[in-house]
PDB file of N, CA and C in Angstrom:
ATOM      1  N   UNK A   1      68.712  73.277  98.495  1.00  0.00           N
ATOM      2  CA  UNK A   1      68.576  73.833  97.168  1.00  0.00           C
ATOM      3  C   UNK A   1      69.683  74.873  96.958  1.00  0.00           C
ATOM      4  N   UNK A   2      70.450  74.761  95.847  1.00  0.00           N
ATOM      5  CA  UNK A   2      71.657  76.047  95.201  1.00  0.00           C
ATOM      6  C   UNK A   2      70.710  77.288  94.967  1.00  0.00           C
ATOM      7  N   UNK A   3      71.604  78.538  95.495  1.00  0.00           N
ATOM      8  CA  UNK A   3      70.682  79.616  95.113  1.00  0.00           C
ATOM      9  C   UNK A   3      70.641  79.753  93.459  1.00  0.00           C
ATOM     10  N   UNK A   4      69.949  80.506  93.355  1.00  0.00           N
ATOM     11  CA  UNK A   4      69.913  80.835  91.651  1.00  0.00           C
ATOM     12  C   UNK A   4      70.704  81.817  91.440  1.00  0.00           C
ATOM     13  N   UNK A   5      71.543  81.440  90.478  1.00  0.00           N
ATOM     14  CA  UNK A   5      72.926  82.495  89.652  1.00  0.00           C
ATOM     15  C   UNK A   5      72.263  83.887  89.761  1.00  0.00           C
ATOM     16  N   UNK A   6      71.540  84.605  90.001  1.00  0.00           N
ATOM     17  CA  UNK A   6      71.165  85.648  89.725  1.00  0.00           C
ATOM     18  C   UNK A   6      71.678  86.315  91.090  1.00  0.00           C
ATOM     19  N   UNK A   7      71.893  85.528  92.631  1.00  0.00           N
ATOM     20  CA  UNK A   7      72.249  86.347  93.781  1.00  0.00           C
ATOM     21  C   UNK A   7      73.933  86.193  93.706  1.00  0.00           C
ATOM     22  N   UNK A   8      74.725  86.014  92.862  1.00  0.00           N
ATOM     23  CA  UNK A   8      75.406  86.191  92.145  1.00  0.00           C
ATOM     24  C   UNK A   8      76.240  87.609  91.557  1.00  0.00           C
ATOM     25  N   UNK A   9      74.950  87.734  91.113  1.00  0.00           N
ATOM     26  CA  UNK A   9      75.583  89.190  90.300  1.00  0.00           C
ATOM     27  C   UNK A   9      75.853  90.123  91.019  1.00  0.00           C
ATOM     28  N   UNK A  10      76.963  90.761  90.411  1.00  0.00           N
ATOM     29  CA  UNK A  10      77.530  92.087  91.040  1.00  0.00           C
ATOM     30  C   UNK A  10      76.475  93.433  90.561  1.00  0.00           C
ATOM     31  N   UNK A  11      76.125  93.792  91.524  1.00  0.00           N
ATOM     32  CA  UNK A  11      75.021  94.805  91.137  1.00  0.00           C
ATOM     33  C   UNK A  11      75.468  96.183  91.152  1.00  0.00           C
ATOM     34  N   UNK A  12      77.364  96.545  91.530  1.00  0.00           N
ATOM     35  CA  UNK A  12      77.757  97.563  90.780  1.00  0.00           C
ATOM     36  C   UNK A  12      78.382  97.220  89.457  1.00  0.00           C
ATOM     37  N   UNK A  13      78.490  96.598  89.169  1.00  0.00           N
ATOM     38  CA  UNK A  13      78.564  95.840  87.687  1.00  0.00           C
ATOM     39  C   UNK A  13      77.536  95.658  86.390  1.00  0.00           C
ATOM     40  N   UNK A  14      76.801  95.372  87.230  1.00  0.00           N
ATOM     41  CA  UNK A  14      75.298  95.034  86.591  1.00  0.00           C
ATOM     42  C   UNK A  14      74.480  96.353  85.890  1.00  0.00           C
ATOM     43  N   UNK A  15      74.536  97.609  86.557  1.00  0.00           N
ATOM     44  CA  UNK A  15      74.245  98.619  86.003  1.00  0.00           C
ATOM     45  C   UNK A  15      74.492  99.177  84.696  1.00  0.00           C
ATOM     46  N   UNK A  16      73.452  99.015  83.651  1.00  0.00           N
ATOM     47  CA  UNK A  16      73.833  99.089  82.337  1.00  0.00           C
ATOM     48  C   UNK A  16      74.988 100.144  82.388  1.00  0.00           C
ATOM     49  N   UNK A  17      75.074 101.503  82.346  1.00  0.00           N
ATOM     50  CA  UNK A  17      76.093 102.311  82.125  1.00  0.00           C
ATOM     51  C   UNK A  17      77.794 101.404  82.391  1.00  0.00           C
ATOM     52  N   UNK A  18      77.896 101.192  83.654  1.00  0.00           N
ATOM     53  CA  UNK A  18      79.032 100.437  83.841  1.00  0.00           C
ATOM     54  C   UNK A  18      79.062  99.315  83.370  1.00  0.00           C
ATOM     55  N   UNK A  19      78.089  98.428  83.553  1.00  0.00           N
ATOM     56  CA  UNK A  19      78.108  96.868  82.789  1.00  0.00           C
ATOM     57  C   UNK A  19      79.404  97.641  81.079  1.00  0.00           C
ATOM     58  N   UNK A  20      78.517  98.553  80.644  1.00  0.00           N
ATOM     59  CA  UNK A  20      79.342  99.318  79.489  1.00  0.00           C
ATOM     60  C   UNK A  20      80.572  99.790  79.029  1.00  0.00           C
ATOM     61  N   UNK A  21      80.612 100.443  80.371  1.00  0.00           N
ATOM     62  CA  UNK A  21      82.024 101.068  80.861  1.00  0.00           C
ATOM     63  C   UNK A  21      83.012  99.277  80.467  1.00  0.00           C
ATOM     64  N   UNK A  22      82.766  98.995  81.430  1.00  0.00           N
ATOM     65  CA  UNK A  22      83.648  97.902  81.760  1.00  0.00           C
ATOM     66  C   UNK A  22      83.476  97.031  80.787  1.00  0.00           C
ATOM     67  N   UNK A  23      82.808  96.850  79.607  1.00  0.00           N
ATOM     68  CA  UNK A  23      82.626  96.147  78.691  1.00  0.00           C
ATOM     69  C   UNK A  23      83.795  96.873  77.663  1.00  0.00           C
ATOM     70  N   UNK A  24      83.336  97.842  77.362  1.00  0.00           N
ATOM     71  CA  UNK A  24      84.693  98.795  76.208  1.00  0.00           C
ATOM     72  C   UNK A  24      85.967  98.350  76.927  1.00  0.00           C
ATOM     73  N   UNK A  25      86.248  98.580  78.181  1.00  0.00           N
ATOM     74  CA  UNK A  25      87.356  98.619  78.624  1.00  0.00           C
ATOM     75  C   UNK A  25      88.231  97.106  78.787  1.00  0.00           C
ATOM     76  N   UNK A  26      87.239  96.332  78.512  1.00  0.00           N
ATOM     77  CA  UNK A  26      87.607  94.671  78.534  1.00  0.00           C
ATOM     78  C   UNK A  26      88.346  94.664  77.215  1.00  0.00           C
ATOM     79  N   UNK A  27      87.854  95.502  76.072  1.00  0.00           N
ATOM     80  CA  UNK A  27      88.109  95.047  74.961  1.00  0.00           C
ATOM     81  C   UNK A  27      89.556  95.709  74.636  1.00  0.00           C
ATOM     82  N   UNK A  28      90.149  97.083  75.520  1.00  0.00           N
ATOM     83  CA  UNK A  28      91.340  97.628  74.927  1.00  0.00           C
ATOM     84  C   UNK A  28      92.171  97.917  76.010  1.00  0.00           C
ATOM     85  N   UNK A  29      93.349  98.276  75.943  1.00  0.00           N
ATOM     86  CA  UNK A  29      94.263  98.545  77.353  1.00  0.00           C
ATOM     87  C   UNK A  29      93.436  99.461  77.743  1.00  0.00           C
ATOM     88  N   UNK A  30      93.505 100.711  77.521  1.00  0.00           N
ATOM     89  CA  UNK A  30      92.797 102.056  77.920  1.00  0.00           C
ATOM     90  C   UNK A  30      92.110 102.788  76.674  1.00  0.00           C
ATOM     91  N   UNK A  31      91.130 103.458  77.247  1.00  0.00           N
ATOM     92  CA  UNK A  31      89.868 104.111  76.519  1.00  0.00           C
ATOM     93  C   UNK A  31      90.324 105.879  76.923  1.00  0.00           C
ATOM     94  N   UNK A  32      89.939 106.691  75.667  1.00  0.00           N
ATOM     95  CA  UNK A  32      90.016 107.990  76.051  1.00  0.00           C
ATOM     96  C   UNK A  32      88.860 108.192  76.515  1.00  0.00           C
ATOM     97  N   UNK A  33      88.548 109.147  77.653  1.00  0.00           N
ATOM     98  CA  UNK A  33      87.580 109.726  78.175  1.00  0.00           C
ATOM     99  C   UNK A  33      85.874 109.869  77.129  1.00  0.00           C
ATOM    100  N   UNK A  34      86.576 111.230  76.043  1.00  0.00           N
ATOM    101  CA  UNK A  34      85.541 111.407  75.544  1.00  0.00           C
ATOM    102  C   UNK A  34      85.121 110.052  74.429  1.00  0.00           C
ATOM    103  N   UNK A  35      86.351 109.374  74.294  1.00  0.00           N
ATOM    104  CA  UNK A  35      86.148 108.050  72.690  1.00  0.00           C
ATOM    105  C   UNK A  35      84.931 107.362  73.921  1.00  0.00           C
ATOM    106  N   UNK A  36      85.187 106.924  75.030  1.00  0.00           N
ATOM    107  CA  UNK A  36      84.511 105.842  75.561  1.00  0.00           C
ATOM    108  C   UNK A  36      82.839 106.942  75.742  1.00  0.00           C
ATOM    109  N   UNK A  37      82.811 108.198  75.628  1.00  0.00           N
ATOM    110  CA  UNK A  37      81.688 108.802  76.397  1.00  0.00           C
ATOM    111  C   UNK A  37      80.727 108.921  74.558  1.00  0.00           C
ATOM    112  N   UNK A  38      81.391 109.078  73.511  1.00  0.00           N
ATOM    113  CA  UNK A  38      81.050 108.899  72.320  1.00  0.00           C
ATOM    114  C   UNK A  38      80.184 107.727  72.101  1.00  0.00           C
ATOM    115  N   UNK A  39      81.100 106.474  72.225  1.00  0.00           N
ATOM    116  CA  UNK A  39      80.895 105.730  72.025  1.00  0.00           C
ATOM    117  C   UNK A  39      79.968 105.107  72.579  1.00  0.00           C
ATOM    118  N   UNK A  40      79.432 104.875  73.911  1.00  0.00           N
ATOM    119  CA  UNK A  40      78.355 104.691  74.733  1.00  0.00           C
ATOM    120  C   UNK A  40      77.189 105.440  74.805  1.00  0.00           C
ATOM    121  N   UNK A  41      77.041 106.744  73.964  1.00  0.00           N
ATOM    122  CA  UNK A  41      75.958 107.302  74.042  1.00  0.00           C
ATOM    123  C   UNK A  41      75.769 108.193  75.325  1.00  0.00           C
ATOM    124  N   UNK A  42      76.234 108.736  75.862  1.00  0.00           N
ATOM    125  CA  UNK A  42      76.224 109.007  77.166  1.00  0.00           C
ATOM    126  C   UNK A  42      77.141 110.476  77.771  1.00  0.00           C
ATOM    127  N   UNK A  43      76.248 111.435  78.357  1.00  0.00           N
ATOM    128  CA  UNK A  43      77.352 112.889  79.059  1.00  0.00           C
ATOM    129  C   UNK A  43      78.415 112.629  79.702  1.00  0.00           C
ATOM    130  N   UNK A  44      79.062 113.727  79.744  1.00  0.00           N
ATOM    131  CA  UNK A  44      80.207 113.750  80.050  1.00  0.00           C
ATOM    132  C   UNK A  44      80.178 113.686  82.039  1.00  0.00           C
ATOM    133  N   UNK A  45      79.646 114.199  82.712  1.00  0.00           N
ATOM    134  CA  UNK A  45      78.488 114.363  83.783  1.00  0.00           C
ATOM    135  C   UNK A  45      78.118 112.521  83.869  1.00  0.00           C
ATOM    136  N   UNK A  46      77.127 111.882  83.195  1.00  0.00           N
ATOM    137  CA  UNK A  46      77.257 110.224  83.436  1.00  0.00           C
ATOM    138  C   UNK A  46      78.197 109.376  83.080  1.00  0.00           C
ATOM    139  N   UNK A  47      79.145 110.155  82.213  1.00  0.00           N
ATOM    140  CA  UNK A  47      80.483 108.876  82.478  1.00  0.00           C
ATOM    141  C   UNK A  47      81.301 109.297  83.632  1.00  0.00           C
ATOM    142  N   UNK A  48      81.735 110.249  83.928  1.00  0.00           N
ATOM    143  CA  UNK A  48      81.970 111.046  85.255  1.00  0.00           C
ATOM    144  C   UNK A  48      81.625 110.234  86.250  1.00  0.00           C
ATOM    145  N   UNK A  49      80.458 110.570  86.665  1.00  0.00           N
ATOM    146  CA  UNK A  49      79.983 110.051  87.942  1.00  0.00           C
ATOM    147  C   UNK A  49      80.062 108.329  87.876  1.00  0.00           C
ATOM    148  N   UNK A  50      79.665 107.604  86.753  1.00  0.00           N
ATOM    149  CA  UNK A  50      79.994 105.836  86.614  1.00  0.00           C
ATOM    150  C   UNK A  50      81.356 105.493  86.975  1.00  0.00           C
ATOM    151  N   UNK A  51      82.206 106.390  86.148  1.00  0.00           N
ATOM    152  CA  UNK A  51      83.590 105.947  86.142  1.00  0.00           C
ATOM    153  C   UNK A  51      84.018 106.357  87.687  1.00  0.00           C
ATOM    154  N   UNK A  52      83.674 107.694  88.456  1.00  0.00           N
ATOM    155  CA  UNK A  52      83.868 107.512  89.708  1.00  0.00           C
ATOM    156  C   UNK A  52      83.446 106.200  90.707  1.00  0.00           C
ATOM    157  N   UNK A  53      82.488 105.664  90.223  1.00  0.00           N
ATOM    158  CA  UNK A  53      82.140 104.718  90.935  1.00  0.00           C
ATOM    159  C   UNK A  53      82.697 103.710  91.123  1.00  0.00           C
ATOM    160  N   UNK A  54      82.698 103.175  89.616  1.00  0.00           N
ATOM    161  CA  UNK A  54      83.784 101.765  89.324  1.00  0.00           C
ATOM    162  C   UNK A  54      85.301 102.069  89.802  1.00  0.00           C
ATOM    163  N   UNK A  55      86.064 103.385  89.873  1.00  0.00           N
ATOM    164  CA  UNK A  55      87.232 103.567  90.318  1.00  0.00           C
ATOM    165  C   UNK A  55      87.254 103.802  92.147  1.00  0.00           C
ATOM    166  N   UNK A  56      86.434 104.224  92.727  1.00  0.00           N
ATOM    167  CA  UNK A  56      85.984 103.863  94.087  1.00  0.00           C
ATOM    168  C   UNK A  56      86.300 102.142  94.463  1.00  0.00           C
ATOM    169  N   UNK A  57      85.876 101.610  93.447  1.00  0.00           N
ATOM    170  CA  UNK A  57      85.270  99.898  93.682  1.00  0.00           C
ATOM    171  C   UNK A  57      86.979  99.544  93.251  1.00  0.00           C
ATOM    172  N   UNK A  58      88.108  99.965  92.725  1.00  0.00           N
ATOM    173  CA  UNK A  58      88.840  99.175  92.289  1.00  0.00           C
ATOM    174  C   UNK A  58      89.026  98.698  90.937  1.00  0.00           C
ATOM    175  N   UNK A  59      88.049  98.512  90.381  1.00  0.00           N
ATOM    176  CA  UNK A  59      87.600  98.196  89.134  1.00  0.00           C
ATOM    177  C   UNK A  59      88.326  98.477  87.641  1.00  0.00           C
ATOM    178  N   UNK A  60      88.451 100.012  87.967  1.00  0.00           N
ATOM    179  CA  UNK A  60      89.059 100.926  86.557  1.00  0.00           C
ATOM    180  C   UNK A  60      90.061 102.303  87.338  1.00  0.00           C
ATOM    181  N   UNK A  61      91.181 102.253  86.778  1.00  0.00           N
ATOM    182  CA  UNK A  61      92.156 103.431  87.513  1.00  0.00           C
ATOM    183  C   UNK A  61      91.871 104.461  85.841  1.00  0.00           C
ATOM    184  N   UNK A  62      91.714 106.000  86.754  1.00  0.00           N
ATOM    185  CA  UNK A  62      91.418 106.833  86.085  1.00  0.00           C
ATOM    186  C   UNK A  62      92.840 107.513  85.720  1.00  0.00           C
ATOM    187  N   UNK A  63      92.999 108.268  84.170  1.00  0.00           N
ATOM    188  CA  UNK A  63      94.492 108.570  84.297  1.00  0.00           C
ATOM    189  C   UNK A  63      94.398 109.865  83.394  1.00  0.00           C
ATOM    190  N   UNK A  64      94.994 110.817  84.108  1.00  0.00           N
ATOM    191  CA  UNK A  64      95.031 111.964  83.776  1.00  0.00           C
ATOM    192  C   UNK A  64      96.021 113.190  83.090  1.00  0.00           C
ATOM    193  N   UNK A  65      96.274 113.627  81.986  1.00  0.00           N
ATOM    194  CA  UNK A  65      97.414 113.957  81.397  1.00  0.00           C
ATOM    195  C   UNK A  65      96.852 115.131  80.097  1.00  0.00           C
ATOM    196  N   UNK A  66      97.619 115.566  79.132  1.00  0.00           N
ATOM    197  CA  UNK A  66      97.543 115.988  78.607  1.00  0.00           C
ATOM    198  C   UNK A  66      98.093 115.959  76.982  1.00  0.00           C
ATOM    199  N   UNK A  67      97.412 116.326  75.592  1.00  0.00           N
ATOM    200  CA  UNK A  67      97.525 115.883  74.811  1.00  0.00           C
ATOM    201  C   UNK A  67      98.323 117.118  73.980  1.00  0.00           C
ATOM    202  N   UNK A  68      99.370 117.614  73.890  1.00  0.00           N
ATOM    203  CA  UNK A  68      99.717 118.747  73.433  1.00  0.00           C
ATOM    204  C   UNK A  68      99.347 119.785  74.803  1.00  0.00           C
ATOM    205  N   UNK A  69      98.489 120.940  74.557  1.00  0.00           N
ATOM    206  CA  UNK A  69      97.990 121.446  75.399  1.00  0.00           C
ATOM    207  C   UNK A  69      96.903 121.326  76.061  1.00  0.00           C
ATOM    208  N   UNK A  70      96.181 120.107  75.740  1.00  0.00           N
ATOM    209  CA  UNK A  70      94.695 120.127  75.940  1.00  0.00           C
ATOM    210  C   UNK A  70      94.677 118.846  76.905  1.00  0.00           C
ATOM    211  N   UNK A  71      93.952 118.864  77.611  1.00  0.00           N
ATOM    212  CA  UNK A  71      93.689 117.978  79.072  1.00  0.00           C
ATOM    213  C   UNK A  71      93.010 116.546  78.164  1.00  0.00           C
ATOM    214  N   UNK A  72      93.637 115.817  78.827  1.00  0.00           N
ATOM    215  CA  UNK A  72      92.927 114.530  78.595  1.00  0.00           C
ATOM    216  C   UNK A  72      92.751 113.386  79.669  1.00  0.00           C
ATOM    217  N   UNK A  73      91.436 112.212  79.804  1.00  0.00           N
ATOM    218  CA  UNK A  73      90.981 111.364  80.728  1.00  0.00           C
ATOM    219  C   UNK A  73      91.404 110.052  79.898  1.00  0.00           C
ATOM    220  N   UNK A  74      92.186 109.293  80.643  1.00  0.00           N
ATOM    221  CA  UNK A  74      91.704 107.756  80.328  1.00  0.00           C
ATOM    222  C   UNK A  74      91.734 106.956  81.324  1.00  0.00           C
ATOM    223  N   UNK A  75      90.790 105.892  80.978  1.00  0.00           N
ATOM    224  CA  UNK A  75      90.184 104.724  81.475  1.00  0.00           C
ATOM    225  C   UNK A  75      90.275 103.609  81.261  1.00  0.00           C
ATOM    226  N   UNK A  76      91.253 102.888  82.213  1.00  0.00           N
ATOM    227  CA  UNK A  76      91.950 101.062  82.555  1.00  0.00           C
ATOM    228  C   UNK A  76      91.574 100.279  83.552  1.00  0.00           C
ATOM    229  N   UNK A  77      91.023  99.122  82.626  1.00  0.00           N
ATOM    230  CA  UNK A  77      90.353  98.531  83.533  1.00  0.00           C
ATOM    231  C   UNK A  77      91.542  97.647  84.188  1.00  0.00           C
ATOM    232  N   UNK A  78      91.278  97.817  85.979  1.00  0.00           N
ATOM    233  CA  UNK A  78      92.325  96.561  86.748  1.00  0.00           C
ATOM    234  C   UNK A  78      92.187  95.380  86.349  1.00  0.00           C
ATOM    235  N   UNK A  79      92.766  94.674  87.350  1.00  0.00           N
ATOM    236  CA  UNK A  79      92.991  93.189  87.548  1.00  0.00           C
ATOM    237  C   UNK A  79      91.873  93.037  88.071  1.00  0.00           C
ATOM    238  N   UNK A  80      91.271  93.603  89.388  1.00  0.00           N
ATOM    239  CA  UNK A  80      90.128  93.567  90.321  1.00  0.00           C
ATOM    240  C   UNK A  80      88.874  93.971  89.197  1.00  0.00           C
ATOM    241  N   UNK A  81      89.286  94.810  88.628  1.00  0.00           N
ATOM    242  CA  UNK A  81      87.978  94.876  87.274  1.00  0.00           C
ATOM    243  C   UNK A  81      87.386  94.074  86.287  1.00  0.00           C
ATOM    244  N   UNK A  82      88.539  93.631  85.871  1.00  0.00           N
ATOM    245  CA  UNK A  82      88.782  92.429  84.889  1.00  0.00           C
ATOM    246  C   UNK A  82      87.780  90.939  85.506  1.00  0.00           C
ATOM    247  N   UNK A  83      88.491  91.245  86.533  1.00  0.00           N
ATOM    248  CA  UNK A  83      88.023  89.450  87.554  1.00  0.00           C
ATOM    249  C   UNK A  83      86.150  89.619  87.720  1.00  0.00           C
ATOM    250  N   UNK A  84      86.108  91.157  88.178  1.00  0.00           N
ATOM    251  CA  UNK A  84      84.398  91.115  88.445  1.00  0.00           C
ATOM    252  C   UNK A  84      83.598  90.748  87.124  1.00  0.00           C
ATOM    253  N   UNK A  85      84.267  92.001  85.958  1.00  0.00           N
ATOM    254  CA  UNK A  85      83.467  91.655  84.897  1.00  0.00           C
ATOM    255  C   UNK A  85      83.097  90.064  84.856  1.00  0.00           C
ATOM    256  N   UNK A  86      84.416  89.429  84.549  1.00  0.00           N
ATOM    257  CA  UNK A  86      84.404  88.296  83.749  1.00  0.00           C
ATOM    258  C   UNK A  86      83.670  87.458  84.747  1.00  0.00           C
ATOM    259  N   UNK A  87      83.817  87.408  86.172  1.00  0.00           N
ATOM    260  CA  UNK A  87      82.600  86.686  86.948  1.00  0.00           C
ATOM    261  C   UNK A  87      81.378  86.970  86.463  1.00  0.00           C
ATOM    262  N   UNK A  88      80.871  88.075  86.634  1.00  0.00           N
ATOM    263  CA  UNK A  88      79.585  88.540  86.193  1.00  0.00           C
ATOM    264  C   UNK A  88      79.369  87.803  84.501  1.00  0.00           C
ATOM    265  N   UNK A  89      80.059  88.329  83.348  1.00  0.00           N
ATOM    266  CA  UNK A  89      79.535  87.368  82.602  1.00  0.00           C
ATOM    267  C   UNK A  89      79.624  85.722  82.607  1.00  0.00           C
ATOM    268  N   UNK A  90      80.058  85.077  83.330  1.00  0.00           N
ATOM    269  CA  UNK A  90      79.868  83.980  83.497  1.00  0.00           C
ATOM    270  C   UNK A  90      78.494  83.347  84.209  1.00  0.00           C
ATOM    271  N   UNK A  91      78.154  84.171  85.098  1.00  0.00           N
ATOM    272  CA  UNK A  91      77.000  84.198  85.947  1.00  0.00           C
ATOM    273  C   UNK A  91      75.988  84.598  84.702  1.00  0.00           C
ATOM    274  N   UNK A  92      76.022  85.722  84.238  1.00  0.00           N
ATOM    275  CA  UNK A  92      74.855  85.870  82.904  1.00  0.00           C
ATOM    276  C   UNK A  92      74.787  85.060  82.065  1.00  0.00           C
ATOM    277  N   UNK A  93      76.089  83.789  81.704  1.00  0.00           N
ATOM    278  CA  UNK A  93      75.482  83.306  80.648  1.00  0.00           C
ATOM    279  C   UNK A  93      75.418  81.814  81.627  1.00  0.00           C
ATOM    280  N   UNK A  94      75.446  81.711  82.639  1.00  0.00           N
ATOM    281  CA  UNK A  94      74.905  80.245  83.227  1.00  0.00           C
ATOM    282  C   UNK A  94      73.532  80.761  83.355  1.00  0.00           C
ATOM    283  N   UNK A  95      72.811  81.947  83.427  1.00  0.00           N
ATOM    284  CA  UNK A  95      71.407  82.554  83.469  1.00  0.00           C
ATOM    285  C   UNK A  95      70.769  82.085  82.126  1.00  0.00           C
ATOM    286  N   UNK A  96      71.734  82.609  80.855  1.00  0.00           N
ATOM    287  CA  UNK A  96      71.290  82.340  79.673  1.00  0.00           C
ATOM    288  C   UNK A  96      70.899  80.856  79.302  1.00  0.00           C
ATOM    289  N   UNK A  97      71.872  79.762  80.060  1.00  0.00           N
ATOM    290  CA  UNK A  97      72.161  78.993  79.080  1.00  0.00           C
ATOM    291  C   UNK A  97      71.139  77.733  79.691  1.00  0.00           C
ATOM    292  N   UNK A  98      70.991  77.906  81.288  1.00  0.00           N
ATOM    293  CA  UNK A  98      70.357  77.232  81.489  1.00  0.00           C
ATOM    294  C   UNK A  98      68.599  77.590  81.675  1.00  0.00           C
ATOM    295  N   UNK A  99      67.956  76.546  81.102  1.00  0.00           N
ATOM    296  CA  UNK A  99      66.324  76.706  80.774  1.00  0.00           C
ATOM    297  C   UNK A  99      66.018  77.801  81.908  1.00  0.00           C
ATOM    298  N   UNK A 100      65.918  77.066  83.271  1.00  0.00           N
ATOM    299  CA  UNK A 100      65.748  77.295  84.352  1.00  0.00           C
ATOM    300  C   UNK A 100      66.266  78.209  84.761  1.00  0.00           C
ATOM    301  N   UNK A 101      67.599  78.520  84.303  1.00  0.00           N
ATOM    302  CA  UNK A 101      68.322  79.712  85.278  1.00  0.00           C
ATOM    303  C   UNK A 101      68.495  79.110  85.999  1.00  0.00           C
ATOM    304  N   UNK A 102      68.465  77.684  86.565  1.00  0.00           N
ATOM    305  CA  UNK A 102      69.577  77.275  87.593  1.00  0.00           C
ATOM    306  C   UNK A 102      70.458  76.654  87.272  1.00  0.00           C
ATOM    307  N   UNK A 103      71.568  75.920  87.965  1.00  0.00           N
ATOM    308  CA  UNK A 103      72.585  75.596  88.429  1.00  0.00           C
ATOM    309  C   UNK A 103      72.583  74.325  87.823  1.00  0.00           C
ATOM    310  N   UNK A 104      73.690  73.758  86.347  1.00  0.00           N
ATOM    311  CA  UNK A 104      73.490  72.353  85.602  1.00  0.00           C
ATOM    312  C   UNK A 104      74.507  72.077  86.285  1.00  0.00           C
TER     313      UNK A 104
END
């Protein structure tokens, strides 16, 4: 028997906050710190600690600079980021698509 798509998933991925992270970041080269912490609903303290995580993993390189005088964060998702996401949604929607959730 094929396991079921679900042992599959990347379960630092899978975590709504990052599933998030890495969802915004699919959609643009790079995200400003606070636009992506706005935008997700979420402290500055839990995008912090997520985005440390996913940048631990490879995932998203953190980039640090300044805007005039004022400090600024942004957030790019890798190649290695890119590849997990897009595995992972492929795995969610062979979950979705098939009745069963298994393997057509």
């Amino acid at each position: 028997m094929t396991a079921h798509p679900r042992a599959r998933l990347d379960d630092l991925v899978h975590q709504p906050v990052r599933f998030s992270i890495l969802a915004g970041l699919a959609q643009a080269d790079e995200l400003e710190f606070r636009f992506l912490r706005d935008t997700l609903q979420i402290s500055d303290s839990v995008l912090s600690r997520q985005a440390s995580t996913l940048e631990q993993a490879g995932y998203i390189a953190i980039r640090k600079g300044h805007v005039g005088k004022w400090p600024r964060t942004w957030l790019e998702l890798t190649s290695a980021g890119r590849a997990a996401f897009d595995r992972h949604l492929a795995t969610l929607r062979e979950i979705v698509e098939s009745p069963t959730g298994t393997p057509t």
